[in-house]
N, C-alpha and C. Protein backbone atom coordinates (compact mmCIF):
# COMPACT_ATOMS: atom_id res chain seq x y z
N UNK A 1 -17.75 2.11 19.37
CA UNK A 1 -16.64 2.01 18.44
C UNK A 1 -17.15 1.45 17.12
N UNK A 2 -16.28 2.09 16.14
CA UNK A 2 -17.45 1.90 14.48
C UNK A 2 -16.70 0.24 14.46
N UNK A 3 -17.27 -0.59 13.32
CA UNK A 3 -17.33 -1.74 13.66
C UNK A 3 -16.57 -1.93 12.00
N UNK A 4 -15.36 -3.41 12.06
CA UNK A 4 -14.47 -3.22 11.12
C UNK A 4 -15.32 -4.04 9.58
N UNK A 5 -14.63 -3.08 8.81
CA UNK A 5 -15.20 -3.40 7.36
C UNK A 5 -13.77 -4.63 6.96
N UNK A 6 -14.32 -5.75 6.43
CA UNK A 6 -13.84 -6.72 6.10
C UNK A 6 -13.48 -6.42 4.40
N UNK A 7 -12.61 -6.56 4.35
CA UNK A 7 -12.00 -6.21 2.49
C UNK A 7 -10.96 -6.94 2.16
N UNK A 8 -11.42 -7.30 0.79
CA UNK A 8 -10.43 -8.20 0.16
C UNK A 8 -9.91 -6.77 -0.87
N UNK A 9 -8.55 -7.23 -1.29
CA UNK A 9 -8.06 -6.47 -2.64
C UNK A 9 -8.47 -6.45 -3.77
N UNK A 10 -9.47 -7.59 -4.36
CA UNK A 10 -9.48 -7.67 -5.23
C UNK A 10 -11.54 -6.61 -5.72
N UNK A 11 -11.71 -6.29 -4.36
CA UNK A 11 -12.70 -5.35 -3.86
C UNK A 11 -12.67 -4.54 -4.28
N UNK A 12 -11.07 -3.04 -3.98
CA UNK A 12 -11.00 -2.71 -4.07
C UNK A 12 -11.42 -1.57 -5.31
N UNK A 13 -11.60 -1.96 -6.61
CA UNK A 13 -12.25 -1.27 -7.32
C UNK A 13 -13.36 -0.99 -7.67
N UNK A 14 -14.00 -1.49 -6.63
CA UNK A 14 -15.89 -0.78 -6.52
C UNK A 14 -16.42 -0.68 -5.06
N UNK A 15 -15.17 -1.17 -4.23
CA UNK A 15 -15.37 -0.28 -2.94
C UNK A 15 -14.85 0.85 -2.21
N UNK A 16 -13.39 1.04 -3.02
CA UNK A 16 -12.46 2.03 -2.16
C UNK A 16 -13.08 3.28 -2.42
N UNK A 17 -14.12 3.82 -3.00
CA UNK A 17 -14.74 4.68 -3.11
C UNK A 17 -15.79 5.21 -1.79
N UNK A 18 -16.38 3.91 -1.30
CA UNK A 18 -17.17 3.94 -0.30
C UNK A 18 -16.57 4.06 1.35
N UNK A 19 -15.35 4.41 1.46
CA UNK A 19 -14.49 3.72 2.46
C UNK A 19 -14.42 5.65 3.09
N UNK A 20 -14.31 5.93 4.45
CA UNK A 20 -14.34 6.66 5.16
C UNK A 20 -13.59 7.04 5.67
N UNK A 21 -12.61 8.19 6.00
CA UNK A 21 -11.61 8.73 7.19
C UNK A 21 -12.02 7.98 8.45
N UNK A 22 -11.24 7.27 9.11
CA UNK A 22 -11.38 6.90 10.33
C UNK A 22 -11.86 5.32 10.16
N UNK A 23 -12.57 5.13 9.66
CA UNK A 23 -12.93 3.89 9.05
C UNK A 23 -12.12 2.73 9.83
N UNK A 24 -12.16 1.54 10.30
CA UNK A 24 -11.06 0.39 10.39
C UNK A 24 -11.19 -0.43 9.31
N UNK A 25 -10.86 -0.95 8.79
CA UNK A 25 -10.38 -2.32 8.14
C UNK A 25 -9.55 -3.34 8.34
N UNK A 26 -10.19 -4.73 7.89
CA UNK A 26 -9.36 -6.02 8.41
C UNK A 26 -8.92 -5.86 6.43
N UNK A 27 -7.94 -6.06 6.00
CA UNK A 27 -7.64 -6.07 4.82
C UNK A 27 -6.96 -7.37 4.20
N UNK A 28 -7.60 -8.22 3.23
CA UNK A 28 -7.08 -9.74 2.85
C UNK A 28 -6.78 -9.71 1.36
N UNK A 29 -6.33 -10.21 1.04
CA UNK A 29 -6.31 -10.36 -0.39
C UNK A 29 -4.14 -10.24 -0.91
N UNK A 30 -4.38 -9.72 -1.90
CA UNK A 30 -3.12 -9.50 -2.84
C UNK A 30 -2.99 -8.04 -2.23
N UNK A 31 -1.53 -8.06 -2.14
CA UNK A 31 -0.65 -6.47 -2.13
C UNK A 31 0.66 -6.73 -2.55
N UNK A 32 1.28 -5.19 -2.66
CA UNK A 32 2.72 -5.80 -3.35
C UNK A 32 3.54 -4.71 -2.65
N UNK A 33 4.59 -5.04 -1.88
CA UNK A 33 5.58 -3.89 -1.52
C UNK A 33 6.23 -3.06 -2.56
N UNK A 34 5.98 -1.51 -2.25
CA UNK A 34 7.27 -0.85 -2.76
C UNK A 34 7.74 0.18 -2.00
N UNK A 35 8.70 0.69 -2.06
CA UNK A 35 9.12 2.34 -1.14
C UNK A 35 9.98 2.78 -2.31
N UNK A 36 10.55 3.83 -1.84
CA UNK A 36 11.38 5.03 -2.54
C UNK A 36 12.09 4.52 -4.19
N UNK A 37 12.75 3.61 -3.61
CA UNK A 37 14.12 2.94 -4.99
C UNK A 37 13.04 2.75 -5.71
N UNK A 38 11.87 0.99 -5.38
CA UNK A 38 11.31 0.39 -6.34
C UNK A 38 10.34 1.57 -6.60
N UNK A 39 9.59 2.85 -6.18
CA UNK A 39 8.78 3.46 -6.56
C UNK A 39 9.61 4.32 -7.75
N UNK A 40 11.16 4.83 -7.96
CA UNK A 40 11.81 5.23 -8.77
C UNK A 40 11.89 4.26 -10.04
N UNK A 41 12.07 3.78 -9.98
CA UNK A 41 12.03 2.27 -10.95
C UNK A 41 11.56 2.11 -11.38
N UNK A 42 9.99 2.08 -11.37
CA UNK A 42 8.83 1.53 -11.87
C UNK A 42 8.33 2.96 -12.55
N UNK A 43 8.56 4.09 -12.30
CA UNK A 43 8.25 5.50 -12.76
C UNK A 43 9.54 5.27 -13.90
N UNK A 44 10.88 5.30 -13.79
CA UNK A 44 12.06 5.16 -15.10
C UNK A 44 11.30 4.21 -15.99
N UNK A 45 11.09 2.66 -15.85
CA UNK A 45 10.21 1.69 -16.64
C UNK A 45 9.20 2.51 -17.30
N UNK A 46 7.95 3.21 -16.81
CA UNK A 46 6.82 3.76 -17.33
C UNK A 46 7.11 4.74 -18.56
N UNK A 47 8.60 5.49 -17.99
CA UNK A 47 8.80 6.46 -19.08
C UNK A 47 9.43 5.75 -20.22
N UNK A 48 10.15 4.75 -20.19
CA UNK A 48 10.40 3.65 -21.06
C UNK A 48 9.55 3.37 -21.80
N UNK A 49 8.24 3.09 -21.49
CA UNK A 49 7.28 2.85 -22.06
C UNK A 49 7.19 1.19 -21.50
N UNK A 50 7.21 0.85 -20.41
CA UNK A 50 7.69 -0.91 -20.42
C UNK A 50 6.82 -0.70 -19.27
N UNK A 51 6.45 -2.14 -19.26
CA UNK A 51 5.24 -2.53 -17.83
C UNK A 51 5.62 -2.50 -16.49
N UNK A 52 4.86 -2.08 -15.49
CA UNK A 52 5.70 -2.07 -14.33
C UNK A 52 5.68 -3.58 -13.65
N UNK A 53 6.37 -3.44 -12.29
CA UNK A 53 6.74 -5.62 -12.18
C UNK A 53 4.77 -5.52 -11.58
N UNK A 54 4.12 -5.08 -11.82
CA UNK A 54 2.56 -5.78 -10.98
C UNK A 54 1.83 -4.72 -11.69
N UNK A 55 0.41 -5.35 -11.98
CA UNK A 55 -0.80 -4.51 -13.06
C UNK A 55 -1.14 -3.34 -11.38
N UNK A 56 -1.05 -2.35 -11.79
CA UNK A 56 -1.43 -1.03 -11.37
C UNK A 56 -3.04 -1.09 -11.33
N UNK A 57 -3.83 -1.35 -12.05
CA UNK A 57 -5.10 -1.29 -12.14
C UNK A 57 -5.75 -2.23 -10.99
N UNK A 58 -6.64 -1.20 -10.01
CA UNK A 58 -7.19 -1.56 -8.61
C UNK A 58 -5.74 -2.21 -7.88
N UNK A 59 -4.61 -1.84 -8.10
CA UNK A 59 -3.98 -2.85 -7.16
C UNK A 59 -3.70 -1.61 -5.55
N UNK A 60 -3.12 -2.49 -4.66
CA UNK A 60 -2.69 -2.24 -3.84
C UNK A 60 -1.28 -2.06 -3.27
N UNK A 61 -0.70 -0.96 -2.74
CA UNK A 61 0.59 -1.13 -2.64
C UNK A 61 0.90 -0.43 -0.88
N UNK A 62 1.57 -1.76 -0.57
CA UNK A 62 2.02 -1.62 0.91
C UNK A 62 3.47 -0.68 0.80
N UNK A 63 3.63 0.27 1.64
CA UNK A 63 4.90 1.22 1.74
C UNK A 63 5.65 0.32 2.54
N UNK A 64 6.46 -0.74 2.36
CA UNK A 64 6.46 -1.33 3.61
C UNK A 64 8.64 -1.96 2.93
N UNK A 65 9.78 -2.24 4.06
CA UNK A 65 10.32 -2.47 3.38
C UNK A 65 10.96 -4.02 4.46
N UNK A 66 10.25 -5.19 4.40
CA UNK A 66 10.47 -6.12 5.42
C UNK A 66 11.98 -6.62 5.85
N UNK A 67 12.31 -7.27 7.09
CA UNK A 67 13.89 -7.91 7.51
C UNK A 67 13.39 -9.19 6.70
N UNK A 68 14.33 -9.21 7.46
CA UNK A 68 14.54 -11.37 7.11
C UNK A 68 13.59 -12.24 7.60
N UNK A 69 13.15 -12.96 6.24
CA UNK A 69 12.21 -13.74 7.27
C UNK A 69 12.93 -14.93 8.27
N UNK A 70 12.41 -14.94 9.04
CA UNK A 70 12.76 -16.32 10.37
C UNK A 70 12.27 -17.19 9.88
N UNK A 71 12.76 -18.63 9.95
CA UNK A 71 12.42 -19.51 9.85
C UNK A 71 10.84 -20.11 10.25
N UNK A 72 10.31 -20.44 9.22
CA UNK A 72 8.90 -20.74 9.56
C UNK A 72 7.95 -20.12 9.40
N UNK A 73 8.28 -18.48 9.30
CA UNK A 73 7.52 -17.57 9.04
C UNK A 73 7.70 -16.77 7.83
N UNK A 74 6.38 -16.14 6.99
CA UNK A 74 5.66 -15.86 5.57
C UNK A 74 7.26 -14.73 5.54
N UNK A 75 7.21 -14.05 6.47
CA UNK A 75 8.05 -12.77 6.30
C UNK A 75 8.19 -12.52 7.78
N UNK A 76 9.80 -11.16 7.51
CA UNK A 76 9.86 -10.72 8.57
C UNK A 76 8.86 -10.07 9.22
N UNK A 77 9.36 -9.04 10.58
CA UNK A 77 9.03 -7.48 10.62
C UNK A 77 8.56 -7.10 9.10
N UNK A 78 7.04 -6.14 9.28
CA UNK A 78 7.20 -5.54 8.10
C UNK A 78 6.02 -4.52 8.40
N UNK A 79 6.65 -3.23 8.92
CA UNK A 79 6.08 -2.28 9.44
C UNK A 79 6.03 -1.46 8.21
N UNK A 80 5.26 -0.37 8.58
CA UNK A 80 4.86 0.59 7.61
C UNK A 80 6.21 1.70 7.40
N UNK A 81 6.36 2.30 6.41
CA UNK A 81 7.37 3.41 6.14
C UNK A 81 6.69 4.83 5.93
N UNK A 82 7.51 5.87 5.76
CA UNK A 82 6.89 7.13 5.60
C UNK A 82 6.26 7.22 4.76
N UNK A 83 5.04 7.72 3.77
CA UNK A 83 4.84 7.67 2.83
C UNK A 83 5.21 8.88 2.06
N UNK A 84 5.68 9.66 2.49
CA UNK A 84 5.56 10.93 1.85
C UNK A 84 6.83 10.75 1.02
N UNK A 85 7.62 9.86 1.08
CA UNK A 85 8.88 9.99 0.22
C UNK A 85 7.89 9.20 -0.95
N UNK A 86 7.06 8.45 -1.10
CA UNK A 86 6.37 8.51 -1.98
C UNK A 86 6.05 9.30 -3.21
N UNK A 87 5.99 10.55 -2.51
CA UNK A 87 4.87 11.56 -3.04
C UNK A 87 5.19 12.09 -4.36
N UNK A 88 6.36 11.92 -4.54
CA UNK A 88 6.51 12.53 -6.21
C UNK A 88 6.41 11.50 -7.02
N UNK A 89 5.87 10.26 -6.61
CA UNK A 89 5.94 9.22 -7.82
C UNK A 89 4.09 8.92 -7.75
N UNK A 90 3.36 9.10 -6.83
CA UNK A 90 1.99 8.51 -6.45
C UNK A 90 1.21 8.75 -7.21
N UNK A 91 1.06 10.56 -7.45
CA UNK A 91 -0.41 10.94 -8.70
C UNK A 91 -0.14 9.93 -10.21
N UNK A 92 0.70 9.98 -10.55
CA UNK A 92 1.32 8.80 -11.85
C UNK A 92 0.73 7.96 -11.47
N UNK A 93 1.26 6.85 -10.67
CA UNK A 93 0.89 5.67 -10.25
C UNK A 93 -1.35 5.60 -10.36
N UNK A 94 -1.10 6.59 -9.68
CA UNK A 94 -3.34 6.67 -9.04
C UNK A 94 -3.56 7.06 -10.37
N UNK A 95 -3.18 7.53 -11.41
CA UNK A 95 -3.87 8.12 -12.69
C UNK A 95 -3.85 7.18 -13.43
N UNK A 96 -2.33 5.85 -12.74
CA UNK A 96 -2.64 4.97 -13.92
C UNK A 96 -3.32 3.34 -13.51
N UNK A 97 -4.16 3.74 -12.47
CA UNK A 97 -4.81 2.60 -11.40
C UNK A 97 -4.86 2.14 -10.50
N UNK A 98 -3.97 2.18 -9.77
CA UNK A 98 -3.44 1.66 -8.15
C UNK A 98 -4.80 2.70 -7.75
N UNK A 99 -5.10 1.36 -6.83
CA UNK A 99 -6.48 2.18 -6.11
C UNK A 99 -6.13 2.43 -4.35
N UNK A 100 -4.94 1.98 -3.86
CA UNK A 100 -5.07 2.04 -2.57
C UNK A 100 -3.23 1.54 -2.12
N UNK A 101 -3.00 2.61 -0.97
CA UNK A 101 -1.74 2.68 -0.97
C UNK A 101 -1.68 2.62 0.82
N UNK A 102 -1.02 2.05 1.32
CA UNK A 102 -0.82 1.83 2.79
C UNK A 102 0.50 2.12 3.14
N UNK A 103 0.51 2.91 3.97
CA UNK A 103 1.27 3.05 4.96
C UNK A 103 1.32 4.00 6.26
N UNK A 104 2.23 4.77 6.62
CA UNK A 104 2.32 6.46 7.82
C UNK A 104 2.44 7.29 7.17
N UNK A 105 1.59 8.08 7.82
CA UNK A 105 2.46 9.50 8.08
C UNK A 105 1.48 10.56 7.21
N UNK A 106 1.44 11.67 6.85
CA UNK A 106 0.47 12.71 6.12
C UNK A 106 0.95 12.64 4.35
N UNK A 107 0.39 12.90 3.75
CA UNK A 107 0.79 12.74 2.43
C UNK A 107 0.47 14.04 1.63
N UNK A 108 1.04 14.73 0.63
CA UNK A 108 1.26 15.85 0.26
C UNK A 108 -0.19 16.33 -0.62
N UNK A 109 -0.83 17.84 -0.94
CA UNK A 109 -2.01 17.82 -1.36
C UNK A 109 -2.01 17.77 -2.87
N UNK A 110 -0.80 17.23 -3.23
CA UNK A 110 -1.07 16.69 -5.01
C UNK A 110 -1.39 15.00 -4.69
N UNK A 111 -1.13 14.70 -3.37
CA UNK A 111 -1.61 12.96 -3.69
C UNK A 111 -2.86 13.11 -2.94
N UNK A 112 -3.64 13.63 -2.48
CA UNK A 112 -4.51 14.26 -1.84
C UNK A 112 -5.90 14.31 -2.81
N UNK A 113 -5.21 14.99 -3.99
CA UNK A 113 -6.12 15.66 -4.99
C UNK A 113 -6.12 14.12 -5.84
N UNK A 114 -4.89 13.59 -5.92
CA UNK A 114 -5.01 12.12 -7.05
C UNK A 114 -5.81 11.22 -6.32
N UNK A 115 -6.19 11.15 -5.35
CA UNK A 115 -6.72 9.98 -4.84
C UNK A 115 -8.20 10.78 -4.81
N UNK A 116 -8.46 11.95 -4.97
CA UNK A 116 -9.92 12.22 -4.87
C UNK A 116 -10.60 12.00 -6.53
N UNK A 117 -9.16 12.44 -7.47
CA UNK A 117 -9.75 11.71 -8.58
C UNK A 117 -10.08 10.95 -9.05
N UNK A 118 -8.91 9.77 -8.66
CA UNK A 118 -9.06 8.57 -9.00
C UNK A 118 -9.69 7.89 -7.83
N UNK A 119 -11.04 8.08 -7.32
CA UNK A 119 -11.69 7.54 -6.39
C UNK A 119 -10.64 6.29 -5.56
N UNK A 120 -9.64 6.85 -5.43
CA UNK A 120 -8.62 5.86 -4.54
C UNK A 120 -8.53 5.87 -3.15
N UNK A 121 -7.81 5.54 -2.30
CA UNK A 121 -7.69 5.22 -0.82
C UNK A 121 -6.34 5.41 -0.55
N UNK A 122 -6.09 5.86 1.19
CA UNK A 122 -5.03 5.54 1.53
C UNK A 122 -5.36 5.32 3.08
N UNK A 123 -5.01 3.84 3.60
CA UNK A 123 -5.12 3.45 4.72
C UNK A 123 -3.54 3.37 5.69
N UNK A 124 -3.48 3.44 6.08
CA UNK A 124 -2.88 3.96 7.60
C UNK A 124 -2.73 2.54 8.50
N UNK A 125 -1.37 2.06 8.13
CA UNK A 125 -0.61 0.90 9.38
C UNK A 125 -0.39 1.76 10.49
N UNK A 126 0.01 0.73 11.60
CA UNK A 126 0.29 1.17 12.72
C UNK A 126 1.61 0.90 12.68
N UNK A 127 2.83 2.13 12.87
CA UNK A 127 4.58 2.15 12.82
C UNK A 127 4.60 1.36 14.17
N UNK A 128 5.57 1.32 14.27
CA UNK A 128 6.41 0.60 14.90
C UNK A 128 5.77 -0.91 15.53
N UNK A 129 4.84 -1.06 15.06
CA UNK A 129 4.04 -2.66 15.42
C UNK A 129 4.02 -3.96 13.83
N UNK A 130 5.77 -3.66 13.23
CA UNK A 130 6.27 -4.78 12.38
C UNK A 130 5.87 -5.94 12.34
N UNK A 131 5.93 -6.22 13.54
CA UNK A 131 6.12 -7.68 14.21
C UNK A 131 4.53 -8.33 13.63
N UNK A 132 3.89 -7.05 14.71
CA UNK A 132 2.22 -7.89 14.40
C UNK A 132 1.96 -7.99 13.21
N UNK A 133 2.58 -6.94 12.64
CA UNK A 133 1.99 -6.64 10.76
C UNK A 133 1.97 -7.85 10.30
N UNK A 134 3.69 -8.71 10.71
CA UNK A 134 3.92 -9.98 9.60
C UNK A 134 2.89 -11.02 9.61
N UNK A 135 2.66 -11.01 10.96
CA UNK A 135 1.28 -12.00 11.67
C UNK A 135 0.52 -12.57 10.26
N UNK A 136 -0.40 -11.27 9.53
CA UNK A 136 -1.25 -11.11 9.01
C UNK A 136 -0.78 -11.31 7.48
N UNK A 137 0.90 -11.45 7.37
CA UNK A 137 0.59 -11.94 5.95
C UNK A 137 1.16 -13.27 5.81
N UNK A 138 0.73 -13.87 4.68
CA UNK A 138 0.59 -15.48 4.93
C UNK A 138 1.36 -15.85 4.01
N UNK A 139 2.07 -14.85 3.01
CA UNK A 139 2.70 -15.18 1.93
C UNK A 139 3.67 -13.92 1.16
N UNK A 140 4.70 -14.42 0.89
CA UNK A 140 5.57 -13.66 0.59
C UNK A 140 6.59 -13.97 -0.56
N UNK A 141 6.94 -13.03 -1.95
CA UNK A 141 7.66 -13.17 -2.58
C UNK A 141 8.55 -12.09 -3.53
N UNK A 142 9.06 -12.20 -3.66
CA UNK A 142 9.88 -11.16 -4.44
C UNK A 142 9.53 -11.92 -5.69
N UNK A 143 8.91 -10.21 -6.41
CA UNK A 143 8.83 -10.19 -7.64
C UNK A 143 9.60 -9.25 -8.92
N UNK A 144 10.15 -8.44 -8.15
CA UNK A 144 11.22 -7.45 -8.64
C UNK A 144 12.31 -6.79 -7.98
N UNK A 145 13.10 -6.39 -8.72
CA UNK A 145 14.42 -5.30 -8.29
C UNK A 145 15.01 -5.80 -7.12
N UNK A 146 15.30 -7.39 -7.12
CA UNK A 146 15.97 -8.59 -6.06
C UNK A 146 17.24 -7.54 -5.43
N UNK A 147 17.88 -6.77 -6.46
CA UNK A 147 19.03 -6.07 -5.82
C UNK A 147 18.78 -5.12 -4.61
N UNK A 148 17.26 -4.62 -4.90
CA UNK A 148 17.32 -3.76 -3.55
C UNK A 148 17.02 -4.38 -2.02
N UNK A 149 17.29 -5.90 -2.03
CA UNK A 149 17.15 -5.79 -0.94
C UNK A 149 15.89 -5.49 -0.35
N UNK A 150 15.84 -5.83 1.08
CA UNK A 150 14.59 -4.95 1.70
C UNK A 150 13.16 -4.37 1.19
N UNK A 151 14.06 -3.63 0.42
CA UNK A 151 13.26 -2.90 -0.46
C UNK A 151 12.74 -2.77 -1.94
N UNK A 152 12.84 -4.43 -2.08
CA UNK A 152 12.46 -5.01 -3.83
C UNK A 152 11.09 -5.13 -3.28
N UNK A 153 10.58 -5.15 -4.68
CA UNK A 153 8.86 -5.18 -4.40
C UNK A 153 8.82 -6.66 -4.38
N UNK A 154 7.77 -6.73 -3.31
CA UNK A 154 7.52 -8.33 -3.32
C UNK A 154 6.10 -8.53 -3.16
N UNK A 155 5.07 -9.64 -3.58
CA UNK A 155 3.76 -9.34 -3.95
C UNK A 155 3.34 -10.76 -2.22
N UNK A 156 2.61 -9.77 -1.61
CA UNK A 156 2.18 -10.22 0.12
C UNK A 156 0.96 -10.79 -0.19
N UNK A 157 0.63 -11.57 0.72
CA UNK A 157 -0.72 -12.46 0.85
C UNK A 157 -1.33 -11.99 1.65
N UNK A 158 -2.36 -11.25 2.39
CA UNK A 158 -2.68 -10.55 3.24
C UNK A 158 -3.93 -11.25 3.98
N UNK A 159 -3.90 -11.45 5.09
CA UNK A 159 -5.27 -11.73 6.02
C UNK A 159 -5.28 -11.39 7.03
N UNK A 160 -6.81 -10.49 7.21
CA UNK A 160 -7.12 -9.38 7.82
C UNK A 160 -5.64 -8.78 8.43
N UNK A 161 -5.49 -7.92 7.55
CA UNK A 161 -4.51 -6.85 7.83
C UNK A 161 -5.52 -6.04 8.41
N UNK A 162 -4.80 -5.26 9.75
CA UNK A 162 -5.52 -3.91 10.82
C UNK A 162 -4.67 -2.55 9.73
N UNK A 163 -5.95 -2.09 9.54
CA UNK A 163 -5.78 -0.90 8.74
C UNK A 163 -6.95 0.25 9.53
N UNK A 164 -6.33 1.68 9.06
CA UNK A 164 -7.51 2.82 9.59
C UNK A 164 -7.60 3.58 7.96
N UNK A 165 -8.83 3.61 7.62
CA UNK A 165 -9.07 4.94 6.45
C UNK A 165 -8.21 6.03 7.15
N UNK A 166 -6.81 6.85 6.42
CA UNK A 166 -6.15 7.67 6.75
C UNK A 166 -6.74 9.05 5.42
N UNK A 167 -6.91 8.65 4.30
CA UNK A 167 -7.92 9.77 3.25
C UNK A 167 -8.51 8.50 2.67
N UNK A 168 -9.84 9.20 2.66
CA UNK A 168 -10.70 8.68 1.41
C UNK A 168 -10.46 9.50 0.24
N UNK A 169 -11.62 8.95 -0.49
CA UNK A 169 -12.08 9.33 -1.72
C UNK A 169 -12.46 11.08 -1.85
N UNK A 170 -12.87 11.30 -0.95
CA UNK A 170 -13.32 12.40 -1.40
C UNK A 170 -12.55 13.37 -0.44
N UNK A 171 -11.35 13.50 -0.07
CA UNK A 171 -10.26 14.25 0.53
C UNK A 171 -10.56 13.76 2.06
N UNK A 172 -11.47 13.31 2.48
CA UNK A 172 -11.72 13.46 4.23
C UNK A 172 -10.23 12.57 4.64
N UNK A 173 -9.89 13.17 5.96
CA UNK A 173 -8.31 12.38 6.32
C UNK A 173 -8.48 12.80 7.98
N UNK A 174 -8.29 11.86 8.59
CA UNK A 174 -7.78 11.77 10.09
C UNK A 174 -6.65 12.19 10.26
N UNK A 175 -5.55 12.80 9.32
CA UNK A 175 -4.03 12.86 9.03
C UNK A 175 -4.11 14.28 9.22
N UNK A 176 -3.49 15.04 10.41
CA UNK A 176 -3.40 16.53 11.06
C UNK A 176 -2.14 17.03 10.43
């Protein structure tokens, strides 16, 4: 069994290039939630011409949309979401730096082609294992779009997050 590559986020822009289909990763560092709404949002802002709520450049973005946290703990549940509702906002996003995007599921061959340009990544949570996900992050906050709920981006503390290379850099994908 291939043996796990240890990565921080802030890595990410001179390693996600080197990173493999199938690949594991323990993943630490900075990430920031978004899904569907806050990924609409931050695309309306851009055409505005106005900053999005977190620097895009090498960042990381978990598809992820967490419950409530319990008492005592960083965050709820905070399992992975589909990514493909993503997909009409992502090549934007990878053209304008986000180097690495996590979550399920197959992703369409225009984000396919953006991530082979922009030497970016997309690693692959395990659905329905929320619970363990929260384990691994140590910190949690909302940093934007408080109204959505759930689904406001909030910037995660991550240690060793279980991740699989789902596409690299250069199109290879475990994703059928």
């Amino acid at each position: 069994m291939a043996e796990e590559i240890r990565l921080n986020t802030a890595e990410l822009g001179e390693k996600a290039a080197s990173l493999r289909a199938g690949q594991r990763v323990l993943l630490s560092g900075t990430c920031y939630t978004s899904r569907d709404a806050a990924h609409k949002r931050i695309t309306e802002m851009l055409l505005r011409g106005e900053k999005p709520p977190y620097p895009l450049k090498n960042a990381a973005v978990y598809y992820a949309g967490p419950t409530p946290t319990p008492e005592g703990l960083a965050i709820g549940s905070c399992g992975p979401t589909t990514s493909g509702r993503m997909d009409p906002y992502t090549p934007r996003l990878l053209d304008l730096g986000l180097k690495c995007m996590i979550g399920k599921g197959k992703r369409s061959q225009d984000v396919v082609e953006a991530i082979k340009r922009n030497s970016a990544v997309y690693l692959c949570a395990t659905g329905g294992a929320g619970a363990l996900a929260a384990r691994c992050i140590v910190k949690a906050e909302v940093i934007a779009f408080e109204d959505l709920g759930c689904e406001s981006v909030k910037r995660l503390e991550l240690r060793d997050f279980p991740l699989i290379v789902g596409i690299d850099s250069l199109g290879g994908s475990i994703l059928v």
